[in-house]
Protein backbone atom coordinates (compact mmCIF):
# COMPACT_ATOMS: atom_id res chain seq x y z
CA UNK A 1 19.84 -152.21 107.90
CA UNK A 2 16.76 -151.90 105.45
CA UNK A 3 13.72 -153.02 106.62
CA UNK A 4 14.20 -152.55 110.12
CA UNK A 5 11.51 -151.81 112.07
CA UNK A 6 13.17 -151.33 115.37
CA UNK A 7 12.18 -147.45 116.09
CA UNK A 8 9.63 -147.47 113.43
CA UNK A 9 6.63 -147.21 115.41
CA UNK A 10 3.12 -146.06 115.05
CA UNK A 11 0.77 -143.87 117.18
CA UNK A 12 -2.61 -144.04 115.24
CA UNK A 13 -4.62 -146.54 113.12
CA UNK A 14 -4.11 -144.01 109.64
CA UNK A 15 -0.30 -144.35 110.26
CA UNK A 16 -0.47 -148.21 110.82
CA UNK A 17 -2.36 -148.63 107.58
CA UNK A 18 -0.04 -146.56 105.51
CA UNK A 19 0.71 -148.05 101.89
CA UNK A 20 4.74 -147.75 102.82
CA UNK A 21 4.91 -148.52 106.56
CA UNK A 22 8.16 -148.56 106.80
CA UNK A 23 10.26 -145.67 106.86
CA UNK A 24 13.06 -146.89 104.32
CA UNK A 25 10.45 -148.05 101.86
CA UNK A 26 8.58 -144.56 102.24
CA UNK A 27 12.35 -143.34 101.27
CA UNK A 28 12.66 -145.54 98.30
CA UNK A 29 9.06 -144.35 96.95
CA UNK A 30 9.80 -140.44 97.18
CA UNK A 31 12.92 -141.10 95.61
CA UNK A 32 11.75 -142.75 92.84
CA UNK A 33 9.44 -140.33 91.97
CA UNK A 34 12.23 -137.48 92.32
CA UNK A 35 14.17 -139.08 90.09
CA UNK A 36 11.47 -140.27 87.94
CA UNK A 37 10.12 -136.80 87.17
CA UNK A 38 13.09 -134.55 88.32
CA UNK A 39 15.96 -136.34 86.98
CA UNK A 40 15.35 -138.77 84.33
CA UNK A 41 13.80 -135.72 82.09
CA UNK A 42 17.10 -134.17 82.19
CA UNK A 43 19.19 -137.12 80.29
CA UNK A 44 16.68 -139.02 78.18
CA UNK A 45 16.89 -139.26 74.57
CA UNK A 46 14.49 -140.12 71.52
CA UNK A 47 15.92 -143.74 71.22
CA UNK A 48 15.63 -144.56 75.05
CA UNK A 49 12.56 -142.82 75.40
CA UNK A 50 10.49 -144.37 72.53
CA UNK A 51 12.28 -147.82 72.58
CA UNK A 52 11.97 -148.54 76.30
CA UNK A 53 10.79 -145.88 78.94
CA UNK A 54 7.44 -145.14 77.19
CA UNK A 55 6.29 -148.48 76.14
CA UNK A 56 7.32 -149.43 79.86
CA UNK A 57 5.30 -146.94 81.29
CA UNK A 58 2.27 -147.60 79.32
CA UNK A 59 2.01 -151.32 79.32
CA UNK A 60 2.64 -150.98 83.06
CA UNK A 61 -0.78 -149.26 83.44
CA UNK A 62 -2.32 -151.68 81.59
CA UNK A 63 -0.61 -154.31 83.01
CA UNK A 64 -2.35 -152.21 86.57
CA UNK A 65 -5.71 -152.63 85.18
CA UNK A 66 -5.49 -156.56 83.97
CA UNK A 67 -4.48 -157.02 87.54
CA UNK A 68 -6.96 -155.23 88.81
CA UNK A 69 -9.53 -157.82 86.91
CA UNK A 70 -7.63 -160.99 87.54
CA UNK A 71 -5.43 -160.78 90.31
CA UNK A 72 -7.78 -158.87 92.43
CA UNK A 73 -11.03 -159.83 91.43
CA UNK A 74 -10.32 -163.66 90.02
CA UNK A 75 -12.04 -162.61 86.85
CA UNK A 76 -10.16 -163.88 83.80
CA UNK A 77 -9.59 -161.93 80.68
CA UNK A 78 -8.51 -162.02 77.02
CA UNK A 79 -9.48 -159.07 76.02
CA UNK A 80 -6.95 -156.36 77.01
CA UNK A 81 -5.81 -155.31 73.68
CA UNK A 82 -9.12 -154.46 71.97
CA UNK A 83 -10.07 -152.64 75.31
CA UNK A 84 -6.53 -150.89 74.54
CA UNK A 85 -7.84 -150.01 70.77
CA UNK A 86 -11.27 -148.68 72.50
CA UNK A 87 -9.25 -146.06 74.53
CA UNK A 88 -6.68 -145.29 71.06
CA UNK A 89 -10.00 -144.98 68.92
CA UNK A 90 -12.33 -142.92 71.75
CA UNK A 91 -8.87 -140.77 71.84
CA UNK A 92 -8.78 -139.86 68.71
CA UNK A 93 -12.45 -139.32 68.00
CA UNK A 94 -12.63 -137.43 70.86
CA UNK A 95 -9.73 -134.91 69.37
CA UNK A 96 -11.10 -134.75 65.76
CA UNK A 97 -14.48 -134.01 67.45
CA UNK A 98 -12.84 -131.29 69.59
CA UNK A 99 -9.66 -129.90 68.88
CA UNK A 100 -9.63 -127.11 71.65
CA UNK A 101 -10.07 -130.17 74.60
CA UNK A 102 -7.05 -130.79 76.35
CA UNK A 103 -4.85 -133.68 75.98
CA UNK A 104 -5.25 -134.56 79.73
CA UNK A 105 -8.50 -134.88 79.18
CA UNK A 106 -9.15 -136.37 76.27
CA UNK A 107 -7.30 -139.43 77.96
CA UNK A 108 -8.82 -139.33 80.91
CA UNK A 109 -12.43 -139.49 79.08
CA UNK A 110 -11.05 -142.28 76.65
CA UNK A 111 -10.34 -144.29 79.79
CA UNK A 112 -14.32 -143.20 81.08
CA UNK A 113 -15.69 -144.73 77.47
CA UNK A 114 -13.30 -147.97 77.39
CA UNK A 115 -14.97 -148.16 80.79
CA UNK A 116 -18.31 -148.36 79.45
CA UNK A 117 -17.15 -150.78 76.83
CA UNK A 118 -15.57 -153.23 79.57
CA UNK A 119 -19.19 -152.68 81.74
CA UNK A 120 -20.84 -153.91 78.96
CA UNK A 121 -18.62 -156.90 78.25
CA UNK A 122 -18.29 -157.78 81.67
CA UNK A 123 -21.82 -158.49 81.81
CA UNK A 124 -21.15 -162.49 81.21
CA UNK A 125 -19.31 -162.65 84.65
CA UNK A 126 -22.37 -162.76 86.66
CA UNK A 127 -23.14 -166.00 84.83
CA UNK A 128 -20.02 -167.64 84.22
CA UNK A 129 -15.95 -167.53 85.26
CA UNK A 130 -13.19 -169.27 84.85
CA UNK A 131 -12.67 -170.77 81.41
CA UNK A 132 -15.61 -169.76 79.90
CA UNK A 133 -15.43 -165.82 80.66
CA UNK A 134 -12.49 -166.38 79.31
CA UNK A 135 -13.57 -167.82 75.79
CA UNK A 136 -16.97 -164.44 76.22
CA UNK A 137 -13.84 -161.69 76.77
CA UNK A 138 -11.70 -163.42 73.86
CA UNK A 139 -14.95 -162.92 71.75
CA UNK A 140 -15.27 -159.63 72.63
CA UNK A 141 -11.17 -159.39 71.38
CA UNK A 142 -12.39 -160.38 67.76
CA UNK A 143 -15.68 -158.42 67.91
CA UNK A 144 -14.27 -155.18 68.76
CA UNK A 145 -11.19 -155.05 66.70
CA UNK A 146 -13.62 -156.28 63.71
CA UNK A 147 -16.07 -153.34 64.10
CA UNK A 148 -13.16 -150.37 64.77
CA UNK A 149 -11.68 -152.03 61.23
CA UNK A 150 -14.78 -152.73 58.94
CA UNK A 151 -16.50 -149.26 60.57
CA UNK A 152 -15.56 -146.23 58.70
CA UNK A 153 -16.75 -143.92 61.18
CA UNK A 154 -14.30 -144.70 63.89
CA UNK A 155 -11.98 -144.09 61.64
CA UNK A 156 -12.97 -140.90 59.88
CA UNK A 157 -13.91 -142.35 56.18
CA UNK A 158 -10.01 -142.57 55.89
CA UNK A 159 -9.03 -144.17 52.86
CA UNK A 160 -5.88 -146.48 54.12
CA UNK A 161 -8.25 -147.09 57.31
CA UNK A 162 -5.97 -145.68 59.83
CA UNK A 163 -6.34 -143.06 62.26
CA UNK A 164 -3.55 -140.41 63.05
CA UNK A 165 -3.03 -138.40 65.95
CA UNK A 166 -2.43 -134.51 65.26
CA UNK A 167 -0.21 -132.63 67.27
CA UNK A 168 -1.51 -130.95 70.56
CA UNK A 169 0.49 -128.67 72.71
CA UNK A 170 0.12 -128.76 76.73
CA UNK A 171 1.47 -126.17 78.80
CA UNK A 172 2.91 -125.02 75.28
CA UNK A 173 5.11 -128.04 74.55
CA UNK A 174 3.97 -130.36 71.97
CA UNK A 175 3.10 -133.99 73.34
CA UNK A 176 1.45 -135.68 70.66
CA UNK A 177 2.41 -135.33 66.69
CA UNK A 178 5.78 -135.29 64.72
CA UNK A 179 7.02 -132.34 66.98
CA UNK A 180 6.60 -133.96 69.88
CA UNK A 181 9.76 -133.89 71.74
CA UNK A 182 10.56 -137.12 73.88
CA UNK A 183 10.85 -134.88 77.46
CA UNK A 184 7.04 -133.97 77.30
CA UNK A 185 5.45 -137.47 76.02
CA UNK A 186 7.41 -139.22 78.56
CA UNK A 187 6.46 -136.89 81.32
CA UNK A 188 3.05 -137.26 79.87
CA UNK A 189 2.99 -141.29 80.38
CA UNK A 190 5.03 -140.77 84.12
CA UNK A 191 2.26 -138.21 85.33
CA UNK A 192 -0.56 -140.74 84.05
CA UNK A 193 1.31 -144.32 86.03
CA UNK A 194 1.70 -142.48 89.01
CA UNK A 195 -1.81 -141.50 89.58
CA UNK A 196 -3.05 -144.65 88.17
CA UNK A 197 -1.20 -146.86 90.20
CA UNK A 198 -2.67 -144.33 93.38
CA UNK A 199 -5.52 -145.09 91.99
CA UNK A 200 -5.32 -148.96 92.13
CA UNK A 201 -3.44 -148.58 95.00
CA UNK A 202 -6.34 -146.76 96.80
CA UNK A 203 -9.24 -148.71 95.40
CA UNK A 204 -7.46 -152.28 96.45
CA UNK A 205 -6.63 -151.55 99.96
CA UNK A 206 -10.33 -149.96 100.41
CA UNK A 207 -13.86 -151.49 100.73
CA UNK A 208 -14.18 -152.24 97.22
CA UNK A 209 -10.79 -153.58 96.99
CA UNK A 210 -11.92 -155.85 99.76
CA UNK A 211 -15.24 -157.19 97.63
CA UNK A 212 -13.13 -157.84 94.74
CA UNK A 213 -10.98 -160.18 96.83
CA UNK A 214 -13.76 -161.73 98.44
CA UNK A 215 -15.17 -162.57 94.90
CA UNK A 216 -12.13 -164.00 93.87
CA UNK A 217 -11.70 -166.69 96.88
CA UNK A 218 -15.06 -167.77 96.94
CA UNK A 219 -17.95 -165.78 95.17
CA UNK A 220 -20.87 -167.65 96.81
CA UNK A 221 -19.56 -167.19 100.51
CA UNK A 222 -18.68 -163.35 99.64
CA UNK A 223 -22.45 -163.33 98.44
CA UNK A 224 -23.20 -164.81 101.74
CA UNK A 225 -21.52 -162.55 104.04
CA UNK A 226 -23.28 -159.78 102.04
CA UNK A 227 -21.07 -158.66 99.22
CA UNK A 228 -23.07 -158.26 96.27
CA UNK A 229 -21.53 -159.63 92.94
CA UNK A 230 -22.97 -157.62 90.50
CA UNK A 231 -21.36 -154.51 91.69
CA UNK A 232 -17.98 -155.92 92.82
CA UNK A 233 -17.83 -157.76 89.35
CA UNK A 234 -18.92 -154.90 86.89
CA UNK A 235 -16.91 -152.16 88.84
CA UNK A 236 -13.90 -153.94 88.56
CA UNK A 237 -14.55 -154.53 84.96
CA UNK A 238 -14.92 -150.97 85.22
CA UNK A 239 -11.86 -150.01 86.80
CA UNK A 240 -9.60 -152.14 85.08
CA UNK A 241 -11.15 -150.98 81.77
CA UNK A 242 -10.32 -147.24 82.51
CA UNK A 243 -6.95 -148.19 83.52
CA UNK A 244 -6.71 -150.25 80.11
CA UNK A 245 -8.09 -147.38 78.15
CA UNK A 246 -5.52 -144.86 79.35
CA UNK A 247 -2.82 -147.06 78.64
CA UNK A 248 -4.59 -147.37 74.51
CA UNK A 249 -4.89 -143.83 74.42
CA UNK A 250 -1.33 -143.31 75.58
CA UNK A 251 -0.03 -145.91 73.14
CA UNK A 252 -1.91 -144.27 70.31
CA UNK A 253 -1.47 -140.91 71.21
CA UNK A 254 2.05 -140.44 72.37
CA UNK A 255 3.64 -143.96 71.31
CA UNK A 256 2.15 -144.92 68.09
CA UNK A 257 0.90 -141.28 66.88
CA UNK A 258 -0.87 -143.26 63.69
CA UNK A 259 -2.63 -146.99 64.11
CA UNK A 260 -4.65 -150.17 62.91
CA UNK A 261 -6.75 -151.91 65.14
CA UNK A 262 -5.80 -154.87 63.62
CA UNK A 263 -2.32 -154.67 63.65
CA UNK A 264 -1.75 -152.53 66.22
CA UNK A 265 -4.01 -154.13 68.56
CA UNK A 266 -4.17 -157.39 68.27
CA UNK A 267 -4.65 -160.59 70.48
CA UNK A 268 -1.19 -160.59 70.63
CA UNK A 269 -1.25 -157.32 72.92
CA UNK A 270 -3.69 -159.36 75.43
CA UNK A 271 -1.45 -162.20 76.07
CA UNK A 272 1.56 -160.01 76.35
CA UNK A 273 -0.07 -158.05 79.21
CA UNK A 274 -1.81 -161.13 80.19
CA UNK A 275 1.72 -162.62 80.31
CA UNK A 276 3.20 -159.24 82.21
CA UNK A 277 0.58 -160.30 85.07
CA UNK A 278 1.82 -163.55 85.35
CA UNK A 279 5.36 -163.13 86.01
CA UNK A 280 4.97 -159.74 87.49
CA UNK A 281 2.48 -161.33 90.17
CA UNK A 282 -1.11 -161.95 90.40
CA UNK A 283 -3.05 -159.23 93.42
CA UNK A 284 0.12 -157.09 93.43
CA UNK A 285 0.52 -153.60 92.58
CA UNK A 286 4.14 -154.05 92.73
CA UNK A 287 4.25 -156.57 90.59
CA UNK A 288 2.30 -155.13 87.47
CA UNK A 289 5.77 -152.95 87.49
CA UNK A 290 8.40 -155.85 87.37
CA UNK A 291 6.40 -158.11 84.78
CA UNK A 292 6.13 -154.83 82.53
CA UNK A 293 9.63 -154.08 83.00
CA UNK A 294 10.47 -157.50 82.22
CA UNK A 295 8.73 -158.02 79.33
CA UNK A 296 9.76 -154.70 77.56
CA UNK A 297 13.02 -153.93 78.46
CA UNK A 298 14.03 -157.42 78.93
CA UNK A 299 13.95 -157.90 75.34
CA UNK A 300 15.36 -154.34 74.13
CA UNK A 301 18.40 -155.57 76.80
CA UNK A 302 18.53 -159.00 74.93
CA UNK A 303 18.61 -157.39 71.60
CA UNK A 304 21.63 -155.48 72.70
CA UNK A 305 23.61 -158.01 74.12
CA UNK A 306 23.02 -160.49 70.93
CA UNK A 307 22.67 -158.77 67.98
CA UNK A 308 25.22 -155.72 69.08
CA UNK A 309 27.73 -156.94 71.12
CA UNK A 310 27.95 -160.63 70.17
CA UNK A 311 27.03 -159.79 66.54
CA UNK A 312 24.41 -162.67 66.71
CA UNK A 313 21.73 -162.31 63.76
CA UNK A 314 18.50 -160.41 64.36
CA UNK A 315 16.18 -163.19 63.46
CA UNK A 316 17.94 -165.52 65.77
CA UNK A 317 17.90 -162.90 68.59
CA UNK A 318 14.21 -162.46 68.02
CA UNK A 319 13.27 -166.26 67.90
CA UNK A 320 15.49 -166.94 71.17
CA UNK A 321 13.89 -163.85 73.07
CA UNK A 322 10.02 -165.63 72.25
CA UNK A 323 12.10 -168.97 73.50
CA UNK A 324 12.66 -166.97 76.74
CA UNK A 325 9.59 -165.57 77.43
CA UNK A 326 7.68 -168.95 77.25
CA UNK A 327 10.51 -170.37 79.14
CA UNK A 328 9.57 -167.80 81.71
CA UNK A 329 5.96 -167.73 82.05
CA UNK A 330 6.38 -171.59 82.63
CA UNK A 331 8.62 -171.31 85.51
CA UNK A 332 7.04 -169.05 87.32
CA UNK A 333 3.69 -170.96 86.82
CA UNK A 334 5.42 -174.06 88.04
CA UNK A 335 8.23 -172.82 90.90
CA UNK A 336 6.74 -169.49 91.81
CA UNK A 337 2.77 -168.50 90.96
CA UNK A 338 3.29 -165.46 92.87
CA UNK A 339 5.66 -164.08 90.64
CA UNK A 340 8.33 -161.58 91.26
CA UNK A 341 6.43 -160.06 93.45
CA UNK A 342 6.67 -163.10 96.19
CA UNK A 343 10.34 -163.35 95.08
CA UNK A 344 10.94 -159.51 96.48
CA UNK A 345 8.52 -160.39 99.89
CA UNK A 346 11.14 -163.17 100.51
CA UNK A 347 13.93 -160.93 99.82
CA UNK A 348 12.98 -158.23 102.36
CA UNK A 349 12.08 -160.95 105.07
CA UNK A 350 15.55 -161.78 104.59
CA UNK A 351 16.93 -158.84 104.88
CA UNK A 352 14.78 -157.82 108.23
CA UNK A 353 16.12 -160.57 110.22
CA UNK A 354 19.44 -160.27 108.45
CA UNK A 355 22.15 -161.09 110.02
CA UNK A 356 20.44 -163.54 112.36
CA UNK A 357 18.87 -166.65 111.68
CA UNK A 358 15.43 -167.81 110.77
């Protein structure tokens, strides 16, 4: 069966430790990741590619970084979606600044500025949590998508106030731009959530991982036992604001390709990662994945059944899917706080003692 470890033993510490420890989950991973890069590119079109697999991908990494914040390190946040416009607006100075640097890194250093950005705003945490870092982060929601609206140099002195994304070519293929074919901006987004969630992966199971989990059960004993707050606080701020800035740049750059802070950007992109977190399941890597896919291709899948097959009207589909979604995020507050996540752990302890019982 799956999930058996009988035979699936371990001769050194490093092995024992392993992300995957098990041999059939270590299957599962490498063939996900064949098919996600080696098969997937092969059969997806422009409609599946820019109405579910890309948004999917990129809220996912932000939905990694959130987590990061509040799941790992207990530090409550509103402010996703104007760290997501700091990465779409660093990306796209950054190219108008240099249009020879490469699209890779142009994200990458988009993520290193929303970083700074999230450093700075994270400052409050070493003075308050809870509800009221809550209410300082929401500010910084307002503040941010305020100045990257009413500033005309982060948008260029354009006159409509937007900001476009030119096409740029990697490895010769366009990835950004109206020639951008879905293939490359969807290998683009894949290539980016793998190593991010290694990334998260990595830093959570590590020392640091291991501060930021300290800080969230009890910040004054972690202080205690020597963990100091001001770095676990601010470099998880840091972290999670990298992660979030990929996923802005991403959004703008291959998703959006032209965007408004203020529309694009909005509070309502905070609660809807916010809300991915939730039901995906707080402190789990795994679960930033199921509350993304949830939330974005849960609805697309809706829209299908209601509106195409059942010939329901669009406006009714839409205000039932918003019915859902609340519906959701208070169940799993109320009968599972864990999330999906815990769902799946109860799953596979099932299926290791399956078919005895327990």
């Amino acid at each position: 069966m799956i999930y058996r470890e009988a035979g699936d033993f371990k001769t050194s510490y490093a092995a024992d430790n392993q992300t995957f420890p098990l041999r059939g989950d270590r299957l599962a991973y490498y063939l996900a990741v064949i098919f996600a890069l080696g098969v997937v590119p092969f059969f997806i079109n422009d409609y599946w590619a820019n109405a579910i697999v890309i948004p999917f991908l990129i809220y996912t990494i932000a939905a990694l970084g959130l987590n990061i914040l509040i799941g790992y390190c207990g530090q409550l946040s509103l402010g996703t979606g104007a760290f997501m416009a700091t990465g779409a607006y660093a990306a796209f100075k950054l190219t108008t600044a240099f249009p020879s640097l490469n699209i890779i890194f142009v994200i990458i250093l988009a993520g290193v500025v929303t970083a700074g950005v999230g450093v700075a705003f994270g400052l409050p945490s070493l003075r308050i949590k809870g509800f009221y870092l809550a209410v300082a982060t929401l500010a910084a929601q307002f503040f941010l998508i305020w100045l990257y609206t009413r500033t005309p140099w982060f948008f260029n002195y354009s006159p409509t106030g937007m900001i476009s994304m030119p096409t740029r070519e990697l490895f010769g293929y366009p990835v950004t731009g109206a020639s951008a074919t879905a293939v490359s901006g969807y290998l683009l987004c894949a290539v980016f959530l793998i190593a991010s969630a290694w990334l998260a992966r990595n830093l959570t199971r590590g020392t640091l991982g291991r501060q930021w989990m300290a800080i969230r059960d009890m910040d004054i004993a972690a202080e205690i036992i020597g963990v100091n707050p001001l770095r676990a606080k601010l470099s998880a701020f840091a972290v999670s604001s990298f992660l979030v800035g990929i996923s802005g740049a991403l959004f703008f750059t291959v998703y959006l390709g032209a965007a408004e802070a203020g529309e694009s950007f909005g509070i309502d992109k905070s609660f809807l990662v916010l809300f991915m977190v939730i039901i995906g399941g707080l402190g789990s890597i795994l679960g930033s994945f199921l509350g993304a896919f949830l939330l974005v291709v849960g609805p697309v899948l809706l829209k299908i059944l209601l509106v195409n097959n059942l010939g329901w009207p669009t406006d009714v589909a839409a205000h039932l899917e918003i019915m859902i979604i609340g519906a959701l995020i208070i169940l799993f507050l109320v009968m599972e706080p864990h999330g999906l996540t815990a769902l799946w752990r109860t799953i596979k302890e099932k299926l290791r003692l399956w078919p005895f019982p327990h």
